[in-house]
PDB file of N, CA and C in Angstrom:
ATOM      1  N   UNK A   1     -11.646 165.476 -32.480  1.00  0.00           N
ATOM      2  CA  UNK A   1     -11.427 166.610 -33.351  1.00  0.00           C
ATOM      3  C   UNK A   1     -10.123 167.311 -33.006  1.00  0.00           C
ATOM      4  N   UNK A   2     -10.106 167.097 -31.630  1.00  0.00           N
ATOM      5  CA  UNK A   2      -8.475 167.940 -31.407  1.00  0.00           C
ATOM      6  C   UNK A   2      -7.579 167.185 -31.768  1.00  0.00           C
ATOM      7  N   UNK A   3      -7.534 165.935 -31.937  1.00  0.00           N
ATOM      8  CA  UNK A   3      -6.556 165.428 -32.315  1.00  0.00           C
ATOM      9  C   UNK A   3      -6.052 165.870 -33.694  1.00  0.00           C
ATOM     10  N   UNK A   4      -7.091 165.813 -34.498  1.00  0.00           N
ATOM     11  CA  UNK A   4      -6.385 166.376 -35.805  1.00  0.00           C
ATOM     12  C   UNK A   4      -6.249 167.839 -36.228  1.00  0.00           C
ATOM     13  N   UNK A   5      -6.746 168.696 -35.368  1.00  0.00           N
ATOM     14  CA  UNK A   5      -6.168 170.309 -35.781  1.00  0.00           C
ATOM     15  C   UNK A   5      -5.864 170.738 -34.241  1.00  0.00           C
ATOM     16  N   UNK A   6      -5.518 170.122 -33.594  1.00  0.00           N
ATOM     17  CA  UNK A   6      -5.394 170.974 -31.903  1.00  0.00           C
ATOM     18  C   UNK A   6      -6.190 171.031 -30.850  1.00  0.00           C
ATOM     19  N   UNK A   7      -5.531 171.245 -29.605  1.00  0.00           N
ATOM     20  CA  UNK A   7      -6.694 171.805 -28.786  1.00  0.00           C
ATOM     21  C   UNK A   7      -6.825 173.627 -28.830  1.00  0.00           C
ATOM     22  N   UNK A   8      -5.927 174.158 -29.765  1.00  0.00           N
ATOM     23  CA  UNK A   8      -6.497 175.562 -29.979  1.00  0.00           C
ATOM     24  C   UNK A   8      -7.348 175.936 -30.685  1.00  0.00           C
ATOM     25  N   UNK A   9      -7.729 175.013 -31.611  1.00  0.00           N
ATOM     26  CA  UNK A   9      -8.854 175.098 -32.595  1.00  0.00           C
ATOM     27  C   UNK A   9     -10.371 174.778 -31.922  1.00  0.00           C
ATOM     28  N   UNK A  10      -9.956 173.880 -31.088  1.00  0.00           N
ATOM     29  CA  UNK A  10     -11.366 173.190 -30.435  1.00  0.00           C
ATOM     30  C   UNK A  10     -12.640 173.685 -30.545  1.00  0.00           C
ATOM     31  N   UNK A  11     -12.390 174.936 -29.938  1.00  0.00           N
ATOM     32  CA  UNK A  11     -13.287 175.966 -29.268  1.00  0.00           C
ATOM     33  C   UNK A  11     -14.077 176.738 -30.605  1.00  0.00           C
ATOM     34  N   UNK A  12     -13.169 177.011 -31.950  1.00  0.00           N
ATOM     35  CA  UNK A  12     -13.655 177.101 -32.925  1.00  0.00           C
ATOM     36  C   UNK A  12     -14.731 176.165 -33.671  1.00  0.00           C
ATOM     37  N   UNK A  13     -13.623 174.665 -33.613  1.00  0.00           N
ATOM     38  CA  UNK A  13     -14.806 173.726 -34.123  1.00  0.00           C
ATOM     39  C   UNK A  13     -16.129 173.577 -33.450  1.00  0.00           C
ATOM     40  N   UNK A  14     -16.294 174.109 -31.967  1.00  0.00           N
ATOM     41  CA  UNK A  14     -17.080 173.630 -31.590  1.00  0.00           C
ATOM     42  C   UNK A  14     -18.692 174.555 -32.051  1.00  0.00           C
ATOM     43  N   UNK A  15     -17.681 176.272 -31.564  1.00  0.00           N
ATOM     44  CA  UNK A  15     -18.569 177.214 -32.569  1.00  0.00           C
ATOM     45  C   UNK A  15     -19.432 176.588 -33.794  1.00  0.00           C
ATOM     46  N   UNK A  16     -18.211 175.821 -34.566  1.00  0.00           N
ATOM     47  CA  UNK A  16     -19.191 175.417 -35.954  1.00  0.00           C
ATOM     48  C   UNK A  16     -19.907 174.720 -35.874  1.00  0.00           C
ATOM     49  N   UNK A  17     -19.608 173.490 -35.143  1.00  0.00           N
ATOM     50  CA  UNK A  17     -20.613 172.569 -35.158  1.00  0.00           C
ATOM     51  C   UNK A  17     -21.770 172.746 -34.537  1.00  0.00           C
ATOM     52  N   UNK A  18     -22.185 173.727 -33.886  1.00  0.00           N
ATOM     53  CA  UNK A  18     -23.406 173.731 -33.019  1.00  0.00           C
ATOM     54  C   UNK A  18     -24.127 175.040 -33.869  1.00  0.00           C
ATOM     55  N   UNK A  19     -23.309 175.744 -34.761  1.00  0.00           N
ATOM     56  CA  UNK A  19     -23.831 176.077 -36.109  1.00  0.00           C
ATOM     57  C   UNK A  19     -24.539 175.727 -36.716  1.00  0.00           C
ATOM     58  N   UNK A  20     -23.743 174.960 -37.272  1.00  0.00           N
ATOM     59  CA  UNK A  20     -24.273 173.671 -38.494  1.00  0.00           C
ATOM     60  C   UNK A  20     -25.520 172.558 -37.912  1.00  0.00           C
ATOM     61  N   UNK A  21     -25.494 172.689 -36.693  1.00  0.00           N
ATOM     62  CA  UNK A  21     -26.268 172.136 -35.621  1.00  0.00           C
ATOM     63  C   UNK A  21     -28.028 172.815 -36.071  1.00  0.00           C
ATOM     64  N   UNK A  22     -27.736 174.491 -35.278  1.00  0.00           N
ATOM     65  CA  UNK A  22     -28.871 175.296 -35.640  1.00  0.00           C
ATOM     66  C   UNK A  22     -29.292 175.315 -37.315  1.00  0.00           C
ATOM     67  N   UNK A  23     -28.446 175.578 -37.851  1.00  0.00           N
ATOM     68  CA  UNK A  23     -28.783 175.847 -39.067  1.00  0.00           C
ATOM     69  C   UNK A  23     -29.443 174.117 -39.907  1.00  0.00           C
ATOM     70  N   UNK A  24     -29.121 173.054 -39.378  1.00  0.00           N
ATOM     71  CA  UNK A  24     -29.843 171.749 -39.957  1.00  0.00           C
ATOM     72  C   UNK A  24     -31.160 172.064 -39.309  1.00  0.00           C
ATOM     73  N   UNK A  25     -31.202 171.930 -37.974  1.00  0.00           N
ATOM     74  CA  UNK A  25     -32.413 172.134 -37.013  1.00  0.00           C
ATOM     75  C   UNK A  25     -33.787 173.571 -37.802  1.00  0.00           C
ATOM     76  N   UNK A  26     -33.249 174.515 -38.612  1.00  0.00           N
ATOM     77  CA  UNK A  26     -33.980 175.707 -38.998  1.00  0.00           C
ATOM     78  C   UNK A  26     -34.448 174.964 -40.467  1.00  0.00           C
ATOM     79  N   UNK A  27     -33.781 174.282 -41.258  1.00  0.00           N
ATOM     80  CA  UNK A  27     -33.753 173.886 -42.745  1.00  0.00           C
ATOM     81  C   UNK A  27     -34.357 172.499 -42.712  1.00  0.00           C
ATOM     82  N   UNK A  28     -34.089 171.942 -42.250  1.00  0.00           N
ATOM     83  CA  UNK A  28     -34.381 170.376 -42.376  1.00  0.00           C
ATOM     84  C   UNK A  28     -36.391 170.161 -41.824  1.00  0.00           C
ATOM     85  N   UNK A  29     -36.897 170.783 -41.563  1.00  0.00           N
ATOM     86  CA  UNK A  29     -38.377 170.775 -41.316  1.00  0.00           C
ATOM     87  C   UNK A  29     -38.791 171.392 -42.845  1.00  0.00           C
ATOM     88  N   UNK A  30     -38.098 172.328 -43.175  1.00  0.00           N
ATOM     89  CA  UNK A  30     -38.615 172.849 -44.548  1.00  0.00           C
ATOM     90  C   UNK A  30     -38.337 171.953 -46.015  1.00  0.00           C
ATOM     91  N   UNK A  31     -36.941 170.975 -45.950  1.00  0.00           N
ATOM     92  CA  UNK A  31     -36.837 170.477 -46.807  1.00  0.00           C
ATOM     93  C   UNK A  31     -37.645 168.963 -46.660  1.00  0.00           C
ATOM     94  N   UNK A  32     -38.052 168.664 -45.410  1.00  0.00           N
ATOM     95  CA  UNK A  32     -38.827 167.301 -45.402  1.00  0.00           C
ATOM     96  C   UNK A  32     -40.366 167.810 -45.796  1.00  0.00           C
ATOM     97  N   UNK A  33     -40.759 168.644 -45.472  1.00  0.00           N
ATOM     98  CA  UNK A  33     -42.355 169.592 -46.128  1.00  0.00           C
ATOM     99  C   UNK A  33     -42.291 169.174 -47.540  1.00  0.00           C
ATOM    100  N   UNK A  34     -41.061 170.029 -48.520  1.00  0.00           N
ATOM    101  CA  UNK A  34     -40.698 169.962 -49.473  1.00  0.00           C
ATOM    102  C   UNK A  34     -41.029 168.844 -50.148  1.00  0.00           C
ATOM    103  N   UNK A  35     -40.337 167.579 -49.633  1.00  0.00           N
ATOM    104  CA  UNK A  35     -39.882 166.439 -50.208  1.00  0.00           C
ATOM    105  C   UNK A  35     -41.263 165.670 -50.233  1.00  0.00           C
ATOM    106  N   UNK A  36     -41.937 165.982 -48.861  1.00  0.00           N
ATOM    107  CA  UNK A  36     -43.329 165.437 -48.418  1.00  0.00           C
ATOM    108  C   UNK A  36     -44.328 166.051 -50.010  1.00  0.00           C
ATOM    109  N   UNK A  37     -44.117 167.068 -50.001  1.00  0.00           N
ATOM    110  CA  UNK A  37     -45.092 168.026 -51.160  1.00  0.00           C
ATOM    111  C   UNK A  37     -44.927 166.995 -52.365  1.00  0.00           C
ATOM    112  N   UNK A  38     -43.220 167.183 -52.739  1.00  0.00           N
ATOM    113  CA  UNK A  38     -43.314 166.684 -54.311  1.00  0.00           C
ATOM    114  C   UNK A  38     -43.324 165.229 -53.953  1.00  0.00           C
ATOM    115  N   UNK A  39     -43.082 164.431 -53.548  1.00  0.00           N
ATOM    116  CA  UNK A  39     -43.374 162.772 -53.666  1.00  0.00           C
ATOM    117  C   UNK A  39     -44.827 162.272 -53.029  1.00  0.00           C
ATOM    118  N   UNK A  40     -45.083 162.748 -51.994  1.00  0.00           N
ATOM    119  CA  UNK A  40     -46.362 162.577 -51.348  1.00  0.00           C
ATOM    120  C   UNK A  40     -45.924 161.180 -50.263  1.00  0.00           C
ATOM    121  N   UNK A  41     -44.804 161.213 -50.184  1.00  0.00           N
ATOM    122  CA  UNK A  41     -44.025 160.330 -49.050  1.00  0.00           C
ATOM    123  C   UNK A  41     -42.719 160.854 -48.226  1.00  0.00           C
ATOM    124  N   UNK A  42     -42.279 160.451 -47.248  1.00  0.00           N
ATOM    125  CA  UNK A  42     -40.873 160.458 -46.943  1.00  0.00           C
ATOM    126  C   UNK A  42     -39.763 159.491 -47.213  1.00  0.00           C
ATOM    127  N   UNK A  43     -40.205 158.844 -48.028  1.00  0.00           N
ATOM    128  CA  UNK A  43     -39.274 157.426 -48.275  1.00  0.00           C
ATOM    129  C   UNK A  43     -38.128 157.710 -48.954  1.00  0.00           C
ATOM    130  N   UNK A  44     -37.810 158.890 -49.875  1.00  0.00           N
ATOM    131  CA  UNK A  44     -37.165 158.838 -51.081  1.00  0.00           C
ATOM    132  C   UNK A  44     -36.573 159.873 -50.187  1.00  0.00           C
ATOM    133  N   UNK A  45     -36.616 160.976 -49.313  1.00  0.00           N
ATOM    134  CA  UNK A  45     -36.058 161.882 -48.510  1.00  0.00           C
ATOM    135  C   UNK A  45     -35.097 161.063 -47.904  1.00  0.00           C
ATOM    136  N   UNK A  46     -35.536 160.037 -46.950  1.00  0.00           N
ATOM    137  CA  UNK A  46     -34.792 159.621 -45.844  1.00  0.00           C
ATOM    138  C   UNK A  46     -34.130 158.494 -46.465  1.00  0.00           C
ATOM    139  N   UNK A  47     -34.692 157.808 -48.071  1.00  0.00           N
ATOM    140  CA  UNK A  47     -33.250 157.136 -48.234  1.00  0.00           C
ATOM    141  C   UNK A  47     -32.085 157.632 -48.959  1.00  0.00           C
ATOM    142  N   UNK A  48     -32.337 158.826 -48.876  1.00  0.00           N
ATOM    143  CA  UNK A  48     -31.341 159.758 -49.400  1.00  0.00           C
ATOM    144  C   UNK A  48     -29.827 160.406 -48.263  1.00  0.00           C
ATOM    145  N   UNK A  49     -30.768 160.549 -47.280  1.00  0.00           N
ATOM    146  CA  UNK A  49     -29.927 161.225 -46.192  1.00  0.00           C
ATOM    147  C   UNK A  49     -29.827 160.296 -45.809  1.00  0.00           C
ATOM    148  N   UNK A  50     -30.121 158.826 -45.301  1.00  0.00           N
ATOM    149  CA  UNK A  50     -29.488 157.374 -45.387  1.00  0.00           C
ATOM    150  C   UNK A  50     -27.987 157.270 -45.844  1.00  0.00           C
ATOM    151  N   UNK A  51     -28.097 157.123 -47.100  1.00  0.00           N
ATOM    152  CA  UNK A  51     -26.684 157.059 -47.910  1.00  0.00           C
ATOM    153  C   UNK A  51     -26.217 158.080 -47.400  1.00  0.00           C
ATOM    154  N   UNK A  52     -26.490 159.396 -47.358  1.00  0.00           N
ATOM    155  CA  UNK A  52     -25.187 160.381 -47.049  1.00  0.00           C
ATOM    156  C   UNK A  52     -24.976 160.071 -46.257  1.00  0.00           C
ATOM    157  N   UNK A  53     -25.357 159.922 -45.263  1.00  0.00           N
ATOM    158  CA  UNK A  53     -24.840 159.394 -43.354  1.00  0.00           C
ATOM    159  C   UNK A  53     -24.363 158.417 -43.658  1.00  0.00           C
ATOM    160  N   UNK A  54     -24.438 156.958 -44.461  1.00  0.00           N
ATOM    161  CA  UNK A  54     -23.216 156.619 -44.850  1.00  0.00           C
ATOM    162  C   UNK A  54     -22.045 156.856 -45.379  1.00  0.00           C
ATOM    163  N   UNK A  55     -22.334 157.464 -46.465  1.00  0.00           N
ATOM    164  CA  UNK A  55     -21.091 158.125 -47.223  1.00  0.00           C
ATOM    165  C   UNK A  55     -20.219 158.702 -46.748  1.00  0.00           C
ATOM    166  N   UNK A  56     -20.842 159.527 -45.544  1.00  0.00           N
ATOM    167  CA  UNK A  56     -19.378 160.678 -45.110  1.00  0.00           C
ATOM    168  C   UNK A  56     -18.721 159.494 -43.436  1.00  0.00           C
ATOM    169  N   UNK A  57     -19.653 158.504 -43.335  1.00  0.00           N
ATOM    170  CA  UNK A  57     -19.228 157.640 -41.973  1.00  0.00           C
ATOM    171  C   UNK A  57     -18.169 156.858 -43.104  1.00  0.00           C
ATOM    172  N   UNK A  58     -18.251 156.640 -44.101  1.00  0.00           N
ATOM    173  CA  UNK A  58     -17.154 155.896 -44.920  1.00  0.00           C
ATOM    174  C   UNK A  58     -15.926 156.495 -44.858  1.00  0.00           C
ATOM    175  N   UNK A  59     -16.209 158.142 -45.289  1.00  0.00           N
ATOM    176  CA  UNK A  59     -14.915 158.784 -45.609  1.00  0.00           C
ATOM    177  C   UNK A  59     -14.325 158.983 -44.502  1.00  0.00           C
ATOM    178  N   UNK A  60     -15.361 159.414 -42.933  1.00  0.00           N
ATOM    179  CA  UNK A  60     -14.423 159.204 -41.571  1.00  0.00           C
ATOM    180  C   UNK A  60     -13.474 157.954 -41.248  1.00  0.00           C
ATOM    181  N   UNK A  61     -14.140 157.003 -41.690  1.00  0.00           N
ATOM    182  CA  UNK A  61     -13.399 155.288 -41.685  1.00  0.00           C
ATOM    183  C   UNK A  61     -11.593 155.909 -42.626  1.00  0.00           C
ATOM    184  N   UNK A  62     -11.976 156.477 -43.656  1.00  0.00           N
ATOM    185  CA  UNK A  62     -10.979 156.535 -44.250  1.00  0.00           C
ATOM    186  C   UNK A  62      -9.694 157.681 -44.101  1.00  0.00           C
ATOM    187  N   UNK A  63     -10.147 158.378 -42.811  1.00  0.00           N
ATOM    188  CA  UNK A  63      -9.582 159.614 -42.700  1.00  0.00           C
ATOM    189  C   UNK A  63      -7.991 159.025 -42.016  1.00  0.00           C
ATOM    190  N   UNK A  64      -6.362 159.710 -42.218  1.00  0.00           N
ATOM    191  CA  UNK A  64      -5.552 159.158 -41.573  1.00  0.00           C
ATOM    192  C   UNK A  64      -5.356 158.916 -39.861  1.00  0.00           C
ATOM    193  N   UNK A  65      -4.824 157.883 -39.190  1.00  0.00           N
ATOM    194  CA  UNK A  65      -4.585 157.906 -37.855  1.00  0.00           C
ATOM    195  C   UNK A  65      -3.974 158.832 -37.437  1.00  0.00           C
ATOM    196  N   UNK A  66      -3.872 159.374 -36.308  1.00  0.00           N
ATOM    197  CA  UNK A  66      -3.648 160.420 -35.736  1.00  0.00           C
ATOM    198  C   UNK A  66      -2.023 159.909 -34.740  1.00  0.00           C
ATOM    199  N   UNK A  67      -0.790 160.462 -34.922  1.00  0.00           N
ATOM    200  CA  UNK A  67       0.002 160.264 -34.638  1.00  0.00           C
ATOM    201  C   UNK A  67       0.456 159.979 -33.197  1.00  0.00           C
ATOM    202  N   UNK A  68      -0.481 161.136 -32.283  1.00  0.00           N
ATOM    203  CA  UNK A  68      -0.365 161.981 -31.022  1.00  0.00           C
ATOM    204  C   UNK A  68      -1.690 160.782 -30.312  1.00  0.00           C
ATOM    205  N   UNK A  69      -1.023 160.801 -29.187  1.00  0.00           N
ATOM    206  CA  UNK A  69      -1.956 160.021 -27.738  1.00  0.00           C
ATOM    207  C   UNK A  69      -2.861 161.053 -27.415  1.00  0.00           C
ATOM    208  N   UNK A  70      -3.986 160.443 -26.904  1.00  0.00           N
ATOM    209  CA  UNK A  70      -4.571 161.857 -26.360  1.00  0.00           C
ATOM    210  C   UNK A  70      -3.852 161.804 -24.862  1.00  0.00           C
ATOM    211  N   UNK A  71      -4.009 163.443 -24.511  1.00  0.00           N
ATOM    212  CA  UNK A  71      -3.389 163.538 -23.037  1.00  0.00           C
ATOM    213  C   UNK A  71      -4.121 163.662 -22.116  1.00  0.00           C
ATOM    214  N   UNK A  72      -4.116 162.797 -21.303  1.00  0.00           N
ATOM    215  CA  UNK A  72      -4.662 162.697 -20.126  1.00  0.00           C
ATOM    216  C   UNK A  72      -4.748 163.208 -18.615  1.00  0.00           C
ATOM    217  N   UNK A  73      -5.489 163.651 -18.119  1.00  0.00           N
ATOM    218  CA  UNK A  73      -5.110 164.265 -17.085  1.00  0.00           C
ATOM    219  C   UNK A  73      -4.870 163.658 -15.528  1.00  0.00           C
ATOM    220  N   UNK A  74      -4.074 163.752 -15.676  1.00  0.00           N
ATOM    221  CA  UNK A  74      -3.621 163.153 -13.949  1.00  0.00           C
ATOM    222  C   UNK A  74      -4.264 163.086 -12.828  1.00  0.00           C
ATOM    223  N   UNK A  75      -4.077 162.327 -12.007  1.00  0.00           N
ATOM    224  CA  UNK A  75      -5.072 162.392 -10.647  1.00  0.00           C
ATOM    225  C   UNK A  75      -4.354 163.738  -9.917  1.00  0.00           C
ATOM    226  N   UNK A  76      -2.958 164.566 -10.033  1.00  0.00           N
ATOM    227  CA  UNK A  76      -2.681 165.188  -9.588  1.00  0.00           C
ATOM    228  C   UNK A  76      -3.089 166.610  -9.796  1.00  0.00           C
ATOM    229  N   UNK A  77      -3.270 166.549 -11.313  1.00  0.00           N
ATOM    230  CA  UNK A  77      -4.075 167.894 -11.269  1.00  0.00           C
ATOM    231  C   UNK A  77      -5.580 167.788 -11.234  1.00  0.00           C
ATOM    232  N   UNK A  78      -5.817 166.786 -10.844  1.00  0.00           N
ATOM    233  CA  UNK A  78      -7.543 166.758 -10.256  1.00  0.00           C
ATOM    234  C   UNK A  78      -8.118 167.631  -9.494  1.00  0.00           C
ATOM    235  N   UNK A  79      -6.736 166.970  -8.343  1.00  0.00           N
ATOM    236  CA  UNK A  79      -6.933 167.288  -6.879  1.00  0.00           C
ATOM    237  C   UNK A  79      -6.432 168.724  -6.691  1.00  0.00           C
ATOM    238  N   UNK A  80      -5.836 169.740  -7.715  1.00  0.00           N
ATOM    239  CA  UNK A  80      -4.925 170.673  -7.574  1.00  0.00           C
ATOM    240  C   UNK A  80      -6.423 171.876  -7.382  1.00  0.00           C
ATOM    241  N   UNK A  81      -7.356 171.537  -8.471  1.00  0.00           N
ATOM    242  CA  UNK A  81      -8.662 172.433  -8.400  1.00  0.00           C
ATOM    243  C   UNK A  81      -9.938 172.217  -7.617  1.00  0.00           C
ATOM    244  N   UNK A  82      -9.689 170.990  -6.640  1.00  0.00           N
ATOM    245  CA  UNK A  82     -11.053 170.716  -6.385  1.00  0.00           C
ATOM    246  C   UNK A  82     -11.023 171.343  -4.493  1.00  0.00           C
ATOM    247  N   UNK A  83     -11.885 171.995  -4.368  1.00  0.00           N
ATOM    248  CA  UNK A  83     -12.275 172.695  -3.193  1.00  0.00           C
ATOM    249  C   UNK A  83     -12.485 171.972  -2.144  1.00  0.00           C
ATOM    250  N   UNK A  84     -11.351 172.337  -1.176  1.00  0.00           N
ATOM    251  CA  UNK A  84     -12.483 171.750   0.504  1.00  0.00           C
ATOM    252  C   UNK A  84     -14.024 171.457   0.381  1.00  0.00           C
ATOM    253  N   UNK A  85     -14.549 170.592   0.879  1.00  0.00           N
ATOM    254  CA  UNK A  85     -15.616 170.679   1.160  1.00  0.00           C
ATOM    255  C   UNK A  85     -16.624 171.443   1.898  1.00  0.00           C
ATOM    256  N   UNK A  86     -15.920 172.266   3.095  1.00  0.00           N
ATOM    257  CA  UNK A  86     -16.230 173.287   3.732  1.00  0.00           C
ATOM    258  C   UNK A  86     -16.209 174.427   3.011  1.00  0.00           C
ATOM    259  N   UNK A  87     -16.019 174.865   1.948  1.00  0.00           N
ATOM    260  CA  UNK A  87     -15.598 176.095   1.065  1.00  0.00           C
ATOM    261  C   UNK A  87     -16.320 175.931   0.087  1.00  0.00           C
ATOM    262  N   UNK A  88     -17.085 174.847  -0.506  1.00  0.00           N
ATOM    263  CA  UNK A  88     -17.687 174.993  -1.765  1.00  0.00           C
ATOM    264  C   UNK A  88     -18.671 175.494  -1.638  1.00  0.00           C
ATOM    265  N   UNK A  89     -19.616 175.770  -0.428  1.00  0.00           N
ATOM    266  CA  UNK A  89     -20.971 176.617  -0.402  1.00  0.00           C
ATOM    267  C   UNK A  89     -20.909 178.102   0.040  1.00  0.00           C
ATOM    268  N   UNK A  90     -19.457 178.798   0.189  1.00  0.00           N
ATOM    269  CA  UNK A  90     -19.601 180.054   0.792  1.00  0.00           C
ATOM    270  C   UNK A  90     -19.725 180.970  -0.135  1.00  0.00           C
ATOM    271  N   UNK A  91     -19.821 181.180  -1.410  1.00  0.00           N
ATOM    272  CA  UNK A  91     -20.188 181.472  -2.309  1.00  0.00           C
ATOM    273  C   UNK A  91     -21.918 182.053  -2.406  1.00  0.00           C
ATOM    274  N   UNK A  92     -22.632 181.056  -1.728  1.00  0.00           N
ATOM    275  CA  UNK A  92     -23.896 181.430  -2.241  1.00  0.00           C
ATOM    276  C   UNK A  92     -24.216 182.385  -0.817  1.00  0.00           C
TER     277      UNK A  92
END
């Protein structure tokens, strides 16, 4: 995702997606009830959201390549944050 709007956005997208996360998780028990009510099956529900989970995995297939490498982080700034071993428990 950062590749195509940033790593300043990230933190936003991530907001959304764990949104869109809760908000499927609150809706999606009520619309399978639903679907359960008027058909008296789940078959016609789930081959519905079938195709969409294809459909939008199509349009990701079709989305442009991303110009930029991702950047990687060095063994040097690994080692720049990681604590003595004697120091990581004086804290508690």
């Amino acid at each position: 995702m950062s590749r195509y709007l940033g790593l300043r956005s990230l933190a936003m997208l991530y907001r959304f997606t764990w949104t869109v996360y809760a908000i499927a998780d609150a809706v999606g028990p009520v619309l399978m009830c639903r679907a359960f009510d008027a058909t008296g099956s789940y078959s016609a529900f789930f081959t519905k959201l079938a195709l969409a989970t294809f459909l939008i995995a199509a349009l990701m297939l079709l989305m442009p390549a991303t110009s930029r490498r991702p950047q990687s982080v060095g063994p040097r700034l690994l080692h720049q944050h990681r604590r003595p071993l004697g120091l990581a428990f004086t804290a508690w």
